[in-house]
N, C-alpha and C. Protein backbone atom coordinates (compact mmCIF):
# COMPACT_ATOMS: atom_id res chain seq x y z
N UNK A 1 -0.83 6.70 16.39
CA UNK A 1 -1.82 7.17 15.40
C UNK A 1 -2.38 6.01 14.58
N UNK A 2 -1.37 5.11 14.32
CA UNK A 2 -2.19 3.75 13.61
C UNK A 2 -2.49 2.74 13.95
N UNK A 3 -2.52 2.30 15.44
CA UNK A 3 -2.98 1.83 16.21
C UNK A 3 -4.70 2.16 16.30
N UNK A 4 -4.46 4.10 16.79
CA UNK A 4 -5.47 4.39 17.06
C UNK A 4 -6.43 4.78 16.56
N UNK A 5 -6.26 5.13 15.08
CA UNK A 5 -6.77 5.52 13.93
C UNK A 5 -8.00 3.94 13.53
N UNK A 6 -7.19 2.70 13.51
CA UNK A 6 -7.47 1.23 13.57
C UNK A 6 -8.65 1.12 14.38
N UNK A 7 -8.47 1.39 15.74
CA UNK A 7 -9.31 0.59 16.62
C UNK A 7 -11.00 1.56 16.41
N UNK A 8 -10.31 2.83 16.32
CA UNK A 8 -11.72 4.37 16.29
C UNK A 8 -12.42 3.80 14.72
N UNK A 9 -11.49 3.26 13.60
CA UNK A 9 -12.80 2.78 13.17
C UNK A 9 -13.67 1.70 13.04
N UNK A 10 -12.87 0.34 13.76
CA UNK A 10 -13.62 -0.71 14.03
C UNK A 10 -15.40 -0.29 14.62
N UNK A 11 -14.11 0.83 15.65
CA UNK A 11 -15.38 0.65 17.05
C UNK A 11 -17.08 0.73 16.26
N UNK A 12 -16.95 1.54 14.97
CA UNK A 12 -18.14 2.25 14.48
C UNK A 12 -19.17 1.02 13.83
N UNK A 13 -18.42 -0.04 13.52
CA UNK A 13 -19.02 -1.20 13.02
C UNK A 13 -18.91 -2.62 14.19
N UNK A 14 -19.01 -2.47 15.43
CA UNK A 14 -19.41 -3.75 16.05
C UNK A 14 -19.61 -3.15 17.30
N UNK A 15 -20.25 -3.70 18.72
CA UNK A 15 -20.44 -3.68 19.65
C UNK A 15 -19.61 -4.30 20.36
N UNK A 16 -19.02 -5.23 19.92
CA UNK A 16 -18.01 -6.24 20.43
C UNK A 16 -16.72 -5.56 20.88
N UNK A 17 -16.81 -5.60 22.15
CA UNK A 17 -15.46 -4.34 22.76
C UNK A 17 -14.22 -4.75 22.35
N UNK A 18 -13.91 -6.27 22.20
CA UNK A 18 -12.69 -6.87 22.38
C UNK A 18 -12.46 -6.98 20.64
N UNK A 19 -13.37 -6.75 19.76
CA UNK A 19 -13.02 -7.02 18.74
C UNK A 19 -11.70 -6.07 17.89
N UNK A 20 -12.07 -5.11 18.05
CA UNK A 20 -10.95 -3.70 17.65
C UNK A 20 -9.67 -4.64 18.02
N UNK A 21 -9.25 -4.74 19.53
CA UNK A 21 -7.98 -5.38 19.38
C UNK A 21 -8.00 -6.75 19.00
N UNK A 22 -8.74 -7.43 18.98
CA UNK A 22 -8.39 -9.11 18.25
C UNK A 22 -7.68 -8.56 16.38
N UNK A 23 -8.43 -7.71 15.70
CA UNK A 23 -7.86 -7.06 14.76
C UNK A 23 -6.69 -6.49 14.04
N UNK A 24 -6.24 -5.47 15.38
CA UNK A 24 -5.49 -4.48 15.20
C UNK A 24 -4.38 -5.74 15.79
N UNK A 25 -4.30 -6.75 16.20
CA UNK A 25 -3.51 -7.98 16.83
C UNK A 25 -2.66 -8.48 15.84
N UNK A 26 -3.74 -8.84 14.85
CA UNK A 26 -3.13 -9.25 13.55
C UNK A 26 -2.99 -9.15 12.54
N UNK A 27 -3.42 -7.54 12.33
CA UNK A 27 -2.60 -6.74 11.75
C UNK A 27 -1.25 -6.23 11.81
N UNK A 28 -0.93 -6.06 13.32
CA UNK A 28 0.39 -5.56 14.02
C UNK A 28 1.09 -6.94 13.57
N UNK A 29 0.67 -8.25 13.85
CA UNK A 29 1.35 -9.08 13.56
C UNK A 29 1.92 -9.93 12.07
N UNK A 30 1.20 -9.56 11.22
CA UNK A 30 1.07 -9.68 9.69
C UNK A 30 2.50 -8.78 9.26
N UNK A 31 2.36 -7.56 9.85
CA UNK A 31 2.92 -6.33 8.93
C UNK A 31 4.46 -6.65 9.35
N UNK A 32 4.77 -7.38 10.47
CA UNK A 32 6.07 -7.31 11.67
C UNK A 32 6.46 -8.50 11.86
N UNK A 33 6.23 -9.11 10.62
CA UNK A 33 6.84 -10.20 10.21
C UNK A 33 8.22 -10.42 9.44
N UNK A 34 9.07 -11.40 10.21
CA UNK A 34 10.47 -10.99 10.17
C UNK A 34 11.02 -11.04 8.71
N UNK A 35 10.10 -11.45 7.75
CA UNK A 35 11.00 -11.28 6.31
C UNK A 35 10.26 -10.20 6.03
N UNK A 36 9.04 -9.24 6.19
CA UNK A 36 9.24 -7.62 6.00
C UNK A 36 10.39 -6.77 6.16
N UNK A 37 10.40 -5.99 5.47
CA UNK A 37 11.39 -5.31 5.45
C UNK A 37 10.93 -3.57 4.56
N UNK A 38 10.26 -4.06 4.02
CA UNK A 38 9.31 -2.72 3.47
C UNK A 38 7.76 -2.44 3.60
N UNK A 39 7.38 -3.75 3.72
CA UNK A 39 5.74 -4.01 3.35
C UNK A 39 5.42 -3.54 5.11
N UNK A 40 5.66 -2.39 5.76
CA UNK A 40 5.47 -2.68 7.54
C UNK A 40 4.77 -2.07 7.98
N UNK A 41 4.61 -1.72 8.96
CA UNK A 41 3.81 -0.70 9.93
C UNK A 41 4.08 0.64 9.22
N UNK A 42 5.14 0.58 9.28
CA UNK A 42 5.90 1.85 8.77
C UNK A 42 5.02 2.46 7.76
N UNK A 43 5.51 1.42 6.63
CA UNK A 43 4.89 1.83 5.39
C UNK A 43 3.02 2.06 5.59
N UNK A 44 2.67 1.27 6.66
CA UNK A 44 1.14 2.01 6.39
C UNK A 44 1.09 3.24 6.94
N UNK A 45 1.73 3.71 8.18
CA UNK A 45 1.64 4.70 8.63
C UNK A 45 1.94 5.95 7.79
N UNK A 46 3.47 6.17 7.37
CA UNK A 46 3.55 7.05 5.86
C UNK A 46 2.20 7.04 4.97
N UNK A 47 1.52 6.38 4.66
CA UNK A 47 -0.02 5.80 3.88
C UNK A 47 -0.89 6.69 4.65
N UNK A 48 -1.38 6.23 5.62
CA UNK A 48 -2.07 7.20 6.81
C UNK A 48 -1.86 8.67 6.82
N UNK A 49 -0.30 9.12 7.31
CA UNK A 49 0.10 10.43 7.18
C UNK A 49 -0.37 11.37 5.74
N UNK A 50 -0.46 10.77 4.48
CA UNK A 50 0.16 11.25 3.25
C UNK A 50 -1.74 11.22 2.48
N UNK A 51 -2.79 10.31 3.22
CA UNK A 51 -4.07 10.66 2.90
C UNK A 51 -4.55 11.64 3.90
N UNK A 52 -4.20 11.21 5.25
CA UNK A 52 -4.63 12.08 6.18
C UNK A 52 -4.96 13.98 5.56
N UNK A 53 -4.10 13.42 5.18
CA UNK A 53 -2.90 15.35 4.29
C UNK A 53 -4.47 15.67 3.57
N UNK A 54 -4.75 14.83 2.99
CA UNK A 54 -5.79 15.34 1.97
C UNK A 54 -7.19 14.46 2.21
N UNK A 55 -7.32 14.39 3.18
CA UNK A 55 -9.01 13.73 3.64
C UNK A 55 -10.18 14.51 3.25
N UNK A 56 -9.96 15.74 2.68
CA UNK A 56 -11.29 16.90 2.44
C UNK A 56 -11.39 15.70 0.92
N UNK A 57 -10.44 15.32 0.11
CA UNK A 57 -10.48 14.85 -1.32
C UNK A 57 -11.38 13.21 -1.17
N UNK A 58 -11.31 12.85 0.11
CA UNK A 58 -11.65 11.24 -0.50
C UNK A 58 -12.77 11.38 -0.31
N UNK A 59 -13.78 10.79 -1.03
CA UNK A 59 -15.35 10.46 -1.09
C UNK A 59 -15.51 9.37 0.38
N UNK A 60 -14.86 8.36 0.54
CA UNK A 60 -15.34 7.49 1.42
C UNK A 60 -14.03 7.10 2.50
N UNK A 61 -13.81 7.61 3.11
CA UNK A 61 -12.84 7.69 4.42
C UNK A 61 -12.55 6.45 5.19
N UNK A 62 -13.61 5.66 5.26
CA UNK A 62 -13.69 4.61 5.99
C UNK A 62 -13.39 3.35 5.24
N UNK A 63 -13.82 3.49 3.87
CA UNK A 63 -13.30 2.18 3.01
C UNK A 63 -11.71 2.26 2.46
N UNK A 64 -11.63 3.43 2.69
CA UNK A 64 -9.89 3.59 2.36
C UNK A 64 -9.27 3.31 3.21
N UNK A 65 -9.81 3.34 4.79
CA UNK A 65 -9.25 3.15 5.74
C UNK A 65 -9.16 1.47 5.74
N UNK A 66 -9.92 0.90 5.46
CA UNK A 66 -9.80 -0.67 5.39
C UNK A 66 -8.64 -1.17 4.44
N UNK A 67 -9.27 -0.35 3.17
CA UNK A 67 -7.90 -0.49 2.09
C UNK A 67 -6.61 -0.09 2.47
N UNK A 68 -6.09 0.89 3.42
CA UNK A 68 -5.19 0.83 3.68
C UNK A 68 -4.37 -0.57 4.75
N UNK A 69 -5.15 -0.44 5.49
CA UNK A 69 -4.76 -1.68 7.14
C UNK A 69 -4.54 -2.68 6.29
N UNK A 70 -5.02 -3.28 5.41
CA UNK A 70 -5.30 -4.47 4.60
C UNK A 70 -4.72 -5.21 3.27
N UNK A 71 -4.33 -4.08 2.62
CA UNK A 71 -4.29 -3.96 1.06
C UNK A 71 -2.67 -4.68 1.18
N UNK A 72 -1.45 -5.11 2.36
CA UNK A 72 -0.46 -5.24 2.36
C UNK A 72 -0.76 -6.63 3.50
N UNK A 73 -1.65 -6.54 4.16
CA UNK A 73 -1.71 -7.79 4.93
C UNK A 73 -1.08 -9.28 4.74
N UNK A 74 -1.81 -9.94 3.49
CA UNK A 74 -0.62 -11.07 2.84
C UNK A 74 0.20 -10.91 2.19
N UNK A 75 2.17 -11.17 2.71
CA UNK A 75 2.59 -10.63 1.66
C UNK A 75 4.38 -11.85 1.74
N UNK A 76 3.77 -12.42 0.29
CA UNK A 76 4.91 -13.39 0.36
C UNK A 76 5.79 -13.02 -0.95
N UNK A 77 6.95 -12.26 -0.81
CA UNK A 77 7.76 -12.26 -2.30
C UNK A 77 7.68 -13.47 -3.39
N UNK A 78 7.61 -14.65 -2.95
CA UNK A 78 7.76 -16.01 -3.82
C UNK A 78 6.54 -16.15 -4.51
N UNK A 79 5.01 -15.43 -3.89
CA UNK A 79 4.05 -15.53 -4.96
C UNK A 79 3.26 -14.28 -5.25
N UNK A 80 2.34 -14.40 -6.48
CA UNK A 80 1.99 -13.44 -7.22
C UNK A 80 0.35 -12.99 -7.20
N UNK A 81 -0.04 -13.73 -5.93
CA UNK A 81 -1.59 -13.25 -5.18
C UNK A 81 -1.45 -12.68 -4.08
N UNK A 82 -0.75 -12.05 -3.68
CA UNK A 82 -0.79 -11.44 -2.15
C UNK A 82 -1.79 -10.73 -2.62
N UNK A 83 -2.38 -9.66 -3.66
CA UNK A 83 -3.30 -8.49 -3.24
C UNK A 83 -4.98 -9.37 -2.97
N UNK A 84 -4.65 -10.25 -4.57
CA UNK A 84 -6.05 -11.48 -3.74
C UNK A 84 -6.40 -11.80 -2.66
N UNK A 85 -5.27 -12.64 -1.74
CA UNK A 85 -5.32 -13.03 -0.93
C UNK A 85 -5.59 -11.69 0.10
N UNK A 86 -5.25 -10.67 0.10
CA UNK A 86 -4.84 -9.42 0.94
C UNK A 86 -6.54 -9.47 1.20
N UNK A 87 -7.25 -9.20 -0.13
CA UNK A 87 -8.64 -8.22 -0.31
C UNK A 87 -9.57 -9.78 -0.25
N UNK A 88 -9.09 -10.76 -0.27
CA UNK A 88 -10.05 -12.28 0.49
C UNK A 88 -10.15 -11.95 2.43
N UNK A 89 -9.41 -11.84 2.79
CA UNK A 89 -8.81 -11.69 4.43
C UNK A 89 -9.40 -10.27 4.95
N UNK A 90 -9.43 -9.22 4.20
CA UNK A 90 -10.20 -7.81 3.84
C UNK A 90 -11.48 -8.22 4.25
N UNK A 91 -12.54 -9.16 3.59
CA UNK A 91 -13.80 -9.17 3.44
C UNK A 91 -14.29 -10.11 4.03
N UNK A 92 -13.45 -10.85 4.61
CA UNK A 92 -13.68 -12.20 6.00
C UNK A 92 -13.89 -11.02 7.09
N UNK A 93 -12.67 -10.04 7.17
CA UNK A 93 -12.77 -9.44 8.47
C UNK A 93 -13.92 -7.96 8.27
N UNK A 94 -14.28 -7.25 7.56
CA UNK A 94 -15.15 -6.74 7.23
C UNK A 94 -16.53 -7.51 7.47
N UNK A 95 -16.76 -8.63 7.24
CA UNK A 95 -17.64 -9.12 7.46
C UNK A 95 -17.95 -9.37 8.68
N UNK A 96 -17.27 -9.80 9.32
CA UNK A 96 -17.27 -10.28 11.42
C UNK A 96 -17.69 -8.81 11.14
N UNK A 97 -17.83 -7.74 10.91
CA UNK A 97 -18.58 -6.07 11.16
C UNK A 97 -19.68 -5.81 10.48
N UNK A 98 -20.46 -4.80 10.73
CA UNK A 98 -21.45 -4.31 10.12
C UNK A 98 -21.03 -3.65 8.73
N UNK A 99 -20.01 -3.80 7.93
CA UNK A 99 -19.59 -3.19 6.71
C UNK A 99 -20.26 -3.98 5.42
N UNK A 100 -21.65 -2.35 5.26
CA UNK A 100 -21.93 -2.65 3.83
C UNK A 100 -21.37 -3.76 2.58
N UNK A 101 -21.84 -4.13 2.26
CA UNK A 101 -21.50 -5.09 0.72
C UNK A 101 -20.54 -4.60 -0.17
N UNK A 102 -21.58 -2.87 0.11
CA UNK A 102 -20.85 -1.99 -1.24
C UNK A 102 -19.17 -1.52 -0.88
N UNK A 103 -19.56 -1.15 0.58
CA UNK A 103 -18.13 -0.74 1.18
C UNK A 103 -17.11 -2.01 0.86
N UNK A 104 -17.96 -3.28 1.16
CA UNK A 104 -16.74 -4.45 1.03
C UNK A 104 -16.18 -4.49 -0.44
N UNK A 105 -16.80 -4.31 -1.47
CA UNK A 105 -16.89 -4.55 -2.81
C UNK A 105 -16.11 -3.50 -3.25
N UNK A 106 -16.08 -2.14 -2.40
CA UNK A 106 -14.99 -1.01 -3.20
C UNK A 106 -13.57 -1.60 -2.34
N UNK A 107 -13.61 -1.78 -0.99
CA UNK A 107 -12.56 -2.11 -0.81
C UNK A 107 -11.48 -3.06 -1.03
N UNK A 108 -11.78 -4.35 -1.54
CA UNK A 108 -11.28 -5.21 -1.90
C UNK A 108 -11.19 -4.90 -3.82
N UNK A 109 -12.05 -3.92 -4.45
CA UNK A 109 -11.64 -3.45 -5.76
C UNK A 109 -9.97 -2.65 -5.73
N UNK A 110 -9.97 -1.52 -4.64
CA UNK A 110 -9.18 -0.97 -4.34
C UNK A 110 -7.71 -1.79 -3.91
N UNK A 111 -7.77 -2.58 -3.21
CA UNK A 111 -6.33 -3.65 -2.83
C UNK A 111 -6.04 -4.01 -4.07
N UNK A 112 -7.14 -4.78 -4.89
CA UNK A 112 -6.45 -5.36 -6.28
C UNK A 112 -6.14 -4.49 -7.02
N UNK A 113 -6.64 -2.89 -7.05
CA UNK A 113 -5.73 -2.05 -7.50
C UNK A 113 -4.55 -1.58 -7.43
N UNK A 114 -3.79 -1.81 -5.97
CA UNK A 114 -2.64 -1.70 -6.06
C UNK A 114 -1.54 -2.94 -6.64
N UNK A 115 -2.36 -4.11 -7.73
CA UNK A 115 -1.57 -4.96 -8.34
C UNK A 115 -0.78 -4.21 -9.45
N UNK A 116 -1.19 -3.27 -9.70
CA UNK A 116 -1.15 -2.67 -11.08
C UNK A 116 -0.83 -1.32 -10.73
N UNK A 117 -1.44 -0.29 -10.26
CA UNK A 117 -1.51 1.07 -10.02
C UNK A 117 -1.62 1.70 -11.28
N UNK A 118 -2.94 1.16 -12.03
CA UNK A 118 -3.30 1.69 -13.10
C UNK A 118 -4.80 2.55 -12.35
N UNK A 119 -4.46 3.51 -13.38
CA UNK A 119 -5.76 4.62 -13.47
C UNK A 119 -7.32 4.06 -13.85
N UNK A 120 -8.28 4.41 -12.40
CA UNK A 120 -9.89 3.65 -12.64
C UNK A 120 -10.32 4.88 -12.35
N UNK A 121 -11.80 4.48 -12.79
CA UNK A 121 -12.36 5.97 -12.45
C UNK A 121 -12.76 6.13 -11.57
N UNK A 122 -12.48 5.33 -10.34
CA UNK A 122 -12.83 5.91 -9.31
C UNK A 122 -11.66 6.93 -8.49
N UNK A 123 -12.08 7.98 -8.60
CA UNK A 123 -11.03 8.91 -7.56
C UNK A 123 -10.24 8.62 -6.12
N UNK A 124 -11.22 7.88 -5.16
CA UNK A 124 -10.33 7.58 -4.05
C UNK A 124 -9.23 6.15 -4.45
N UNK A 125 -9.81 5.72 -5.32
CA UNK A 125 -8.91 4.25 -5.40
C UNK A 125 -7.17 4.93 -6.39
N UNK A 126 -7.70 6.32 -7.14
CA UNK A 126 -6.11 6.43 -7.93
C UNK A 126 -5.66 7.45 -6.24
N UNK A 127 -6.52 7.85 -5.76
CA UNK A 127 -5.62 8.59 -4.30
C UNK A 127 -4.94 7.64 -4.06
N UNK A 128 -5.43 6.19 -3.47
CA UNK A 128 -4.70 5.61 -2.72
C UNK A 128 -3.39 4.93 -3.47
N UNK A 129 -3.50 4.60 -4.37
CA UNK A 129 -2.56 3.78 -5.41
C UNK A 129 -1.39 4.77 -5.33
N UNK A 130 -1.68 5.99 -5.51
CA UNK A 130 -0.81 7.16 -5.55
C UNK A 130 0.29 7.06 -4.30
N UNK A 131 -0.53 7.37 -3.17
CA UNK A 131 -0.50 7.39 -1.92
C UNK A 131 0.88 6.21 -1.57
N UNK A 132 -0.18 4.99 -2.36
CA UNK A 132 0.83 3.61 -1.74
C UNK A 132 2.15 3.80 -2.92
N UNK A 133 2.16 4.80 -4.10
CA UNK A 133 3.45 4.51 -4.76
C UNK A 133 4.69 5.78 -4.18
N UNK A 134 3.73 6.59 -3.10
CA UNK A 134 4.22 8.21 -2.94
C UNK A 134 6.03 7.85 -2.47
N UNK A 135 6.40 6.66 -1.61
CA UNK A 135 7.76 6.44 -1.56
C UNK A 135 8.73 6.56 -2.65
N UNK A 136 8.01 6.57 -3.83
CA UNK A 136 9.05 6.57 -5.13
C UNK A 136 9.46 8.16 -5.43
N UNK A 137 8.49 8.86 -4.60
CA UNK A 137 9.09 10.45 -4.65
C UNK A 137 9.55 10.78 -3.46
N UNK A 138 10.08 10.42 -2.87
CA UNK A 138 10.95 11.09 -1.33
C UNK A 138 12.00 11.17 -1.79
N UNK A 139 12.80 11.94 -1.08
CA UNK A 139 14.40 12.48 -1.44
C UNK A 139 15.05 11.07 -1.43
N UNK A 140 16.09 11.07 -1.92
CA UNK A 140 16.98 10.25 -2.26
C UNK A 140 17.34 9.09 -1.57
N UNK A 141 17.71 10.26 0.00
CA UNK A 141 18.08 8.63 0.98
C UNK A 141 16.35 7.94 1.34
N UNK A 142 15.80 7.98 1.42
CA UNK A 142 14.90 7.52 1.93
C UNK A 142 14.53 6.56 0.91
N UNK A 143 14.58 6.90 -0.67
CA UNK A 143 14.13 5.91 -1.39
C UNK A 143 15.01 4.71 -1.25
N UNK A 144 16.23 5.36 -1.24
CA UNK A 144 17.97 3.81 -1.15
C UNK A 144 17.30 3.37 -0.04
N UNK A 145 16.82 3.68 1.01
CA UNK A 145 16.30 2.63 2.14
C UNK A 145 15.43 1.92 1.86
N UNK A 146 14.22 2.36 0.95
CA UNK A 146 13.03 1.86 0.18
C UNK A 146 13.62 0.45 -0.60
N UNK A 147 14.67 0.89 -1.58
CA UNK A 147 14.61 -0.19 -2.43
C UNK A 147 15.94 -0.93 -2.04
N UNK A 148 16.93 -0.46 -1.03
CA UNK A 148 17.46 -1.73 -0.23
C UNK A 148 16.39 -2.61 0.76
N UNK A 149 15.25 -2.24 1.26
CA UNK A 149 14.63 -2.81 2.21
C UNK A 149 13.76 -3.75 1.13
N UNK A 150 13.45 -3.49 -0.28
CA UNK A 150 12.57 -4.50 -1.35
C UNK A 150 13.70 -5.42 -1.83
N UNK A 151 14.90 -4.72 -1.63
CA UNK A 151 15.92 -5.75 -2.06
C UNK A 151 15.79 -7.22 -1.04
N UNK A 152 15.89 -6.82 0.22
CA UNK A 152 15.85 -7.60 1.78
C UNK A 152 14.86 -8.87 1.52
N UNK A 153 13.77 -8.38 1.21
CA UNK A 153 12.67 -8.80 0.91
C UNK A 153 12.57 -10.40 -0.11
N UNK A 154 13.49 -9.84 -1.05
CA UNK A 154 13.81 -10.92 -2.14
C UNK A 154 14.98 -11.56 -1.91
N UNK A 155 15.72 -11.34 -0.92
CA UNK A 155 16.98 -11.77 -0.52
C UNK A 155 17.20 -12.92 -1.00
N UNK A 156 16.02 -14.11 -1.08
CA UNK A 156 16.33 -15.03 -1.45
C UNK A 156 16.93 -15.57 -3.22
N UNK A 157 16.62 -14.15 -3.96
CA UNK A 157 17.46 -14.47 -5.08
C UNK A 157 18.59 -14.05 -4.95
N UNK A 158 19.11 -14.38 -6.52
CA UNK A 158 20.81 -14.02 -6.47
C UNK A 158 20.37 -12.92 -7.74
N UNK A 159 21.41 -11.95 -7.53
CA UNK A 159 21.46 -10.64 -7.93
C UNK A 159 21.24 -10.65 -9.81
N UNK A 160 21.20 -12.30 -10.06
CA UNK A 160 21.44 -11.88 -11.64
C UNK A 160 19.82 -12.41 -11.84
N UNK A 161 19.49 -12.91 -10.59
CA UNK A 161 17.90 -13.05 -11.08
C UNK A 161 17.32 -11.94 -10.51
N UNK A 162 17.47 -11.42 -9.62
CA UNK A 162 16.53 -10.07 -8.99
C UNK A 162 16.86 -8.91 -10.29
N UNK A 163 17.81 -8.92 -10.58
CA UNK A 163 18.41 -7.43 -11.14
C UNK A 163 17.58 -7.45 -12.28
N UNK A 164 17.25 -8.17 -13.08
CA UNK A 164 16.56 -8.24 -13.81
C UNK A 164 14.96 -7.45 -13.75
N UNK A 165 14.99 -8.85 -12.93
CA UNK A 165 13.17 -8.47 -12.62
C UNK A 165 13.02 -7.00 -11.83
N UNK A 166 13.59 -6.49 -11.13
CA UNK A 166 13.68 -5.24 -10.76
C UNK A 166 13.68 -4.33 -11.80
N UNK A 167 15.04 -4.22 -12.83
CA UNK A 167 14.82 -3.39 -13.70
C UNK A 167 14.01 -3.21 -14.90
N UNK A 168 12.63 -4.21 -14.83
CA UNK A 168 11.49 -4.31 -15.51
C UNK A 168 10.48 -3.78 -14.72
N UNK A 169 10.34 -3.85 -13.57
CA UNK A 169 9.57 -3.05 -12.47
C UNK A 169 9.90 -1.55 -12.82
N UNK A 170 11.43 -1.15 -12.91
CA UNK A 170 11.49 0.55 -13.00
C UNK A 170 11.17 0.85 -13.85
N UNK A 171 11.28 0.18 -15.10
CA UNK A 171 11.19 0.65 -16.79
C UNK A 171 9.89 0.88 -16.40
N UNK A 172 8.94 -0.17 -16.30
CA UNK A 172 7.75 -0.29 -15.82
C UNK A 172 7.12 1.38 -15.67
N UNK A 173 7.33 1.79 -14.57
CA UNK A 173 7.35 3.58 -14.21
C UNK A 173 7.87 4.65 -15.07
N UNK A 174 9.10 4.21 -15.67
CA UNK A 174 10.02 5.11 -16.71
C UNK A 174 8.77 4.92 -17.56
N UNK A 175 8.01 4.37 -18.42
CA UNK A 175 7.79 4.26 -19.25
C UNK A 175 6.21 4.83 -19.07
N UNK A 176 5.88 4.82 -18.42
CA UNK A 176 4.62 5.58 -17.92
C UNK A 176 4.43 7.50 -18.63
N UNK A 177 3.32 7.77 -19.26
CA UNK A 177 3.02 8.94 -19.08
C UNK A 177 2.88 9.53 -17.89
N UNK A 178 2.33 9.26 -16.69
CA UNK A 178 2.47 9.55 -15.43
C UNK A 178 2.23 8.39 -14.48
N UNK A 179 3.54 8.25 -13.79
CA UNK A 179 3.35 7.56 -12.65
C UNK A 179 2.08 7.59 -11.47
N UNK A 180 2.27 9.27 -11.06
CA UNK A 180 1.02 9.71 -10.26
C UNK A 180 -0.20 9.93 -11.06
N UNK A 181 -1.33 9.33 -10.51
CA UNK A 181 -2.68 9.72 -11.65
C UNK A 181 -2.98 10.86 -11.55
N UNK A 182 -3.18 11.05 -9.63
CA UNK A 182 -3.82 12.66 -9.29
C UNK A 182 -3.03 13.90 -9.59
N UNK A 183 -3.64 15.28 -9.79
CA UNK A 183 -2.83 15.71 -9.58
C UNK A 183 -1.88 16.61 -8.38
N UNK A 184 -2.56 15.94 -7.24
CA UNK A 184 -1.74 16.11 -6.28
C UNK A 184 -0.62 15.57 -5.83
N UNK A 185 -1.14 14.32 -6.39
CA UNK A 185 0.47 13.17 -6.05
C UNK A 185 1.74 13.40 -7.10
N UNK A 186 0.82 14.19 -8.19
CA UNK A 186 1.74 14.22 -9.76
C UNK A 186 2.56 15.50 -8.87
N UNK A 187 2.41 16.55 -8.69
CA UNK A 187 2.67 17.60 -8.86
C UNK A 187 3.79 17.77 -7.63
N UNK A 188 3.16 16.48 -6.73
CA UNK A 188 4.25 16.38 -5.15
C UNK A 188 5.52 15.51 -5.48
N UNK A 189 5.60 14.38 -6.32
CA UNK A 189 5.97 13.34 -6.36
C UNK A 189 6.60 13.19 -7.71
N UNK A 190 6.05 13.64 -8.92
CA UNK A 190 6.21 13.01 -10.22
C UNK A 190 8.00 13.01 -10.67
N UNK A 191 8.45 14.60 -10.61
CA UNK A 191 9.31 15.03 -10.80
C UNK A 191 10.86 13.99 -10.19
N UNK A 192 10.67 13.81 -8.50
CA UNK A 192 11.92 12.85 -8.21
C UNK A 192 11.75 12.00 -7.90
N UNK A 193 10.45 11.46 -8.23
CA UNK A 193 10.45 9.61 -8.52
C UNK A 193 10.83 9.29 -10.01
N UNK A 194 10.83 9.74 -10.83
CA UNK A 194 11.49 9.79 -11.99
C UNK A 194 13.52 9.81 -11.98
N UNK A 195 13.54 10.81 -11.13
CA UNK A 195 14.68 10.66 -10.97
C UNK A 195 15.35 9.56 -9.98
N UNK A 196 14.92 9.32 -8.86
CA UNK A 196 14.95 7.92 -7.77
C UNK A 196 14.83 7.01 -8.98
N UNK A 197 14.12 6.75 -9.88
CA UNK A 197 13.93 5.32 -10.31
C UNK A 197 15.24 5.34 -11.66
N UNK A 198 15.51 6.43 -12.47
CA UNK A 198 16.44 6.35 -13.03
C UNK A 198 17.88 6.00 -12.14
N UNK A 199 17.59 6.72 -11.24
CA UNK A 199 18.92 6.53 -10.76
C UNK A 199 20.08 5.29 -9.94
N UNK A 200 18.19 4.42 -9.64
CA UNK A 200 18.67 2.83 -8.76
C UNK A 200 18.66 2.01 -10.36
N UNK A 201 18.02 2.81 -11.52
CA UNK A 201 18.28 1.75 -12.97
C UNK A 201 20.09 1.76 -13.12
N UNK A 202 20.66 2.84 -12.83
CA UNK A 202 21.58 3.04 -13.28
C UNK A 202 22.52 2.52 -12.49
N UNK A 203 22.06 1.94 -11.11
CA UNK A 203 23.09 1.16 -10.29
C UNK A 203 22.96 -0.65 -9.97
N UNK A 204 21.98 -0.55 -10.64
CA UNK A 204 21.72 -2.17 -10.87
C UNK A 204 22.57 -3.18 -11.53
């Protein structure tokens, strides 16, 4: 499905047969990179599944679709521009296509929105933010896989420097009037990501 989801919407912006897979190449190869451990295929596909759900809601289908493939593309724990860099690499490859200015300009707004996953007024960009935080509401085991696999990720610290910075990330959410903006994500999600995030505070 995210393979094929990928290539069906290239096809709509180039003539170039071979281009879809030169793309979807290094994307597959970006995401399946051996210090991932959360940032993966995986995780876009859950992304895919969880808008799919609600595609009657997004205004523009196709720029979310970029924002999704993309918005995780560069991704180095040690620095603090991956979404820059993500939504620079976004609009290089948007460009090799026939994709509008405007389309490029929401989509690369949208990646740097997930630096933050603060509330804009644009509606598809708090879907997706939502969307990309929706792991913080899955049942229990799935999140311990979530935030052992972000643990993996940082492996390279030692536990009295991660633990920290982690438990400023959860407060981060604890401290939120609502985590989810929409209220579809609120109403799916709000309730035991609250509890998931108290509960990895409390084992840190």
């Amino acid at each position: 499905m995210l393979k094929e989801t990928f290539k069906e919407l290239v096809t709509n912006y180039t003539d170039n047969a071979s281009l879809p897979n030169e793309l979807w190449v290094e994307i597959e190869k970006n995401y399946s990179g051996k210090k991932r451990h959360y940032h993966t295929l995986y995780h876009l596909q859950n992304l895919l599944e969880q808008l799919t759900t609600i595609k009657d809601q997004i205004q523009n289908w196709d720029t979310l679709l970029f924002t999704l493939y993309y918005h995780d593309i560069i991704y180095n724990p040690l620095k603090s521009d991956n979404e820059e860099k993500s939504a620079q690499l976004a609009e290089t490859r948007m460009r090799q296509l026939t994709v509008s200015d405007e389309e490029i300009a929401r989509c690369k707004q949208q990646i740097l929105a997930t630096k933050a996953h603060l509330t804009t007024l644009d509606h598809d960009t708090n879907l997706f933010t939502d969307a990309d935080l929706s792991i913080l509401g899955q049942p229990w085991e799935t999140y311990a896989l979530y935030y052992k696999n972000v643990r993996k990720e940082y492996s390279l610290y030692p536990d009295i420097i991660y633990n920290p910075g982690r438990k400023k990330v959860l407060n981060h959410f604890l401290t939120m009037d609502r985590i989810f903006k929409t209220d579809y994500f609120y109403n799916k999600f709000e309730r035991q990501a609250r509890q998931n995030l108290k509960t990895e505070m409390d084992l840190l």
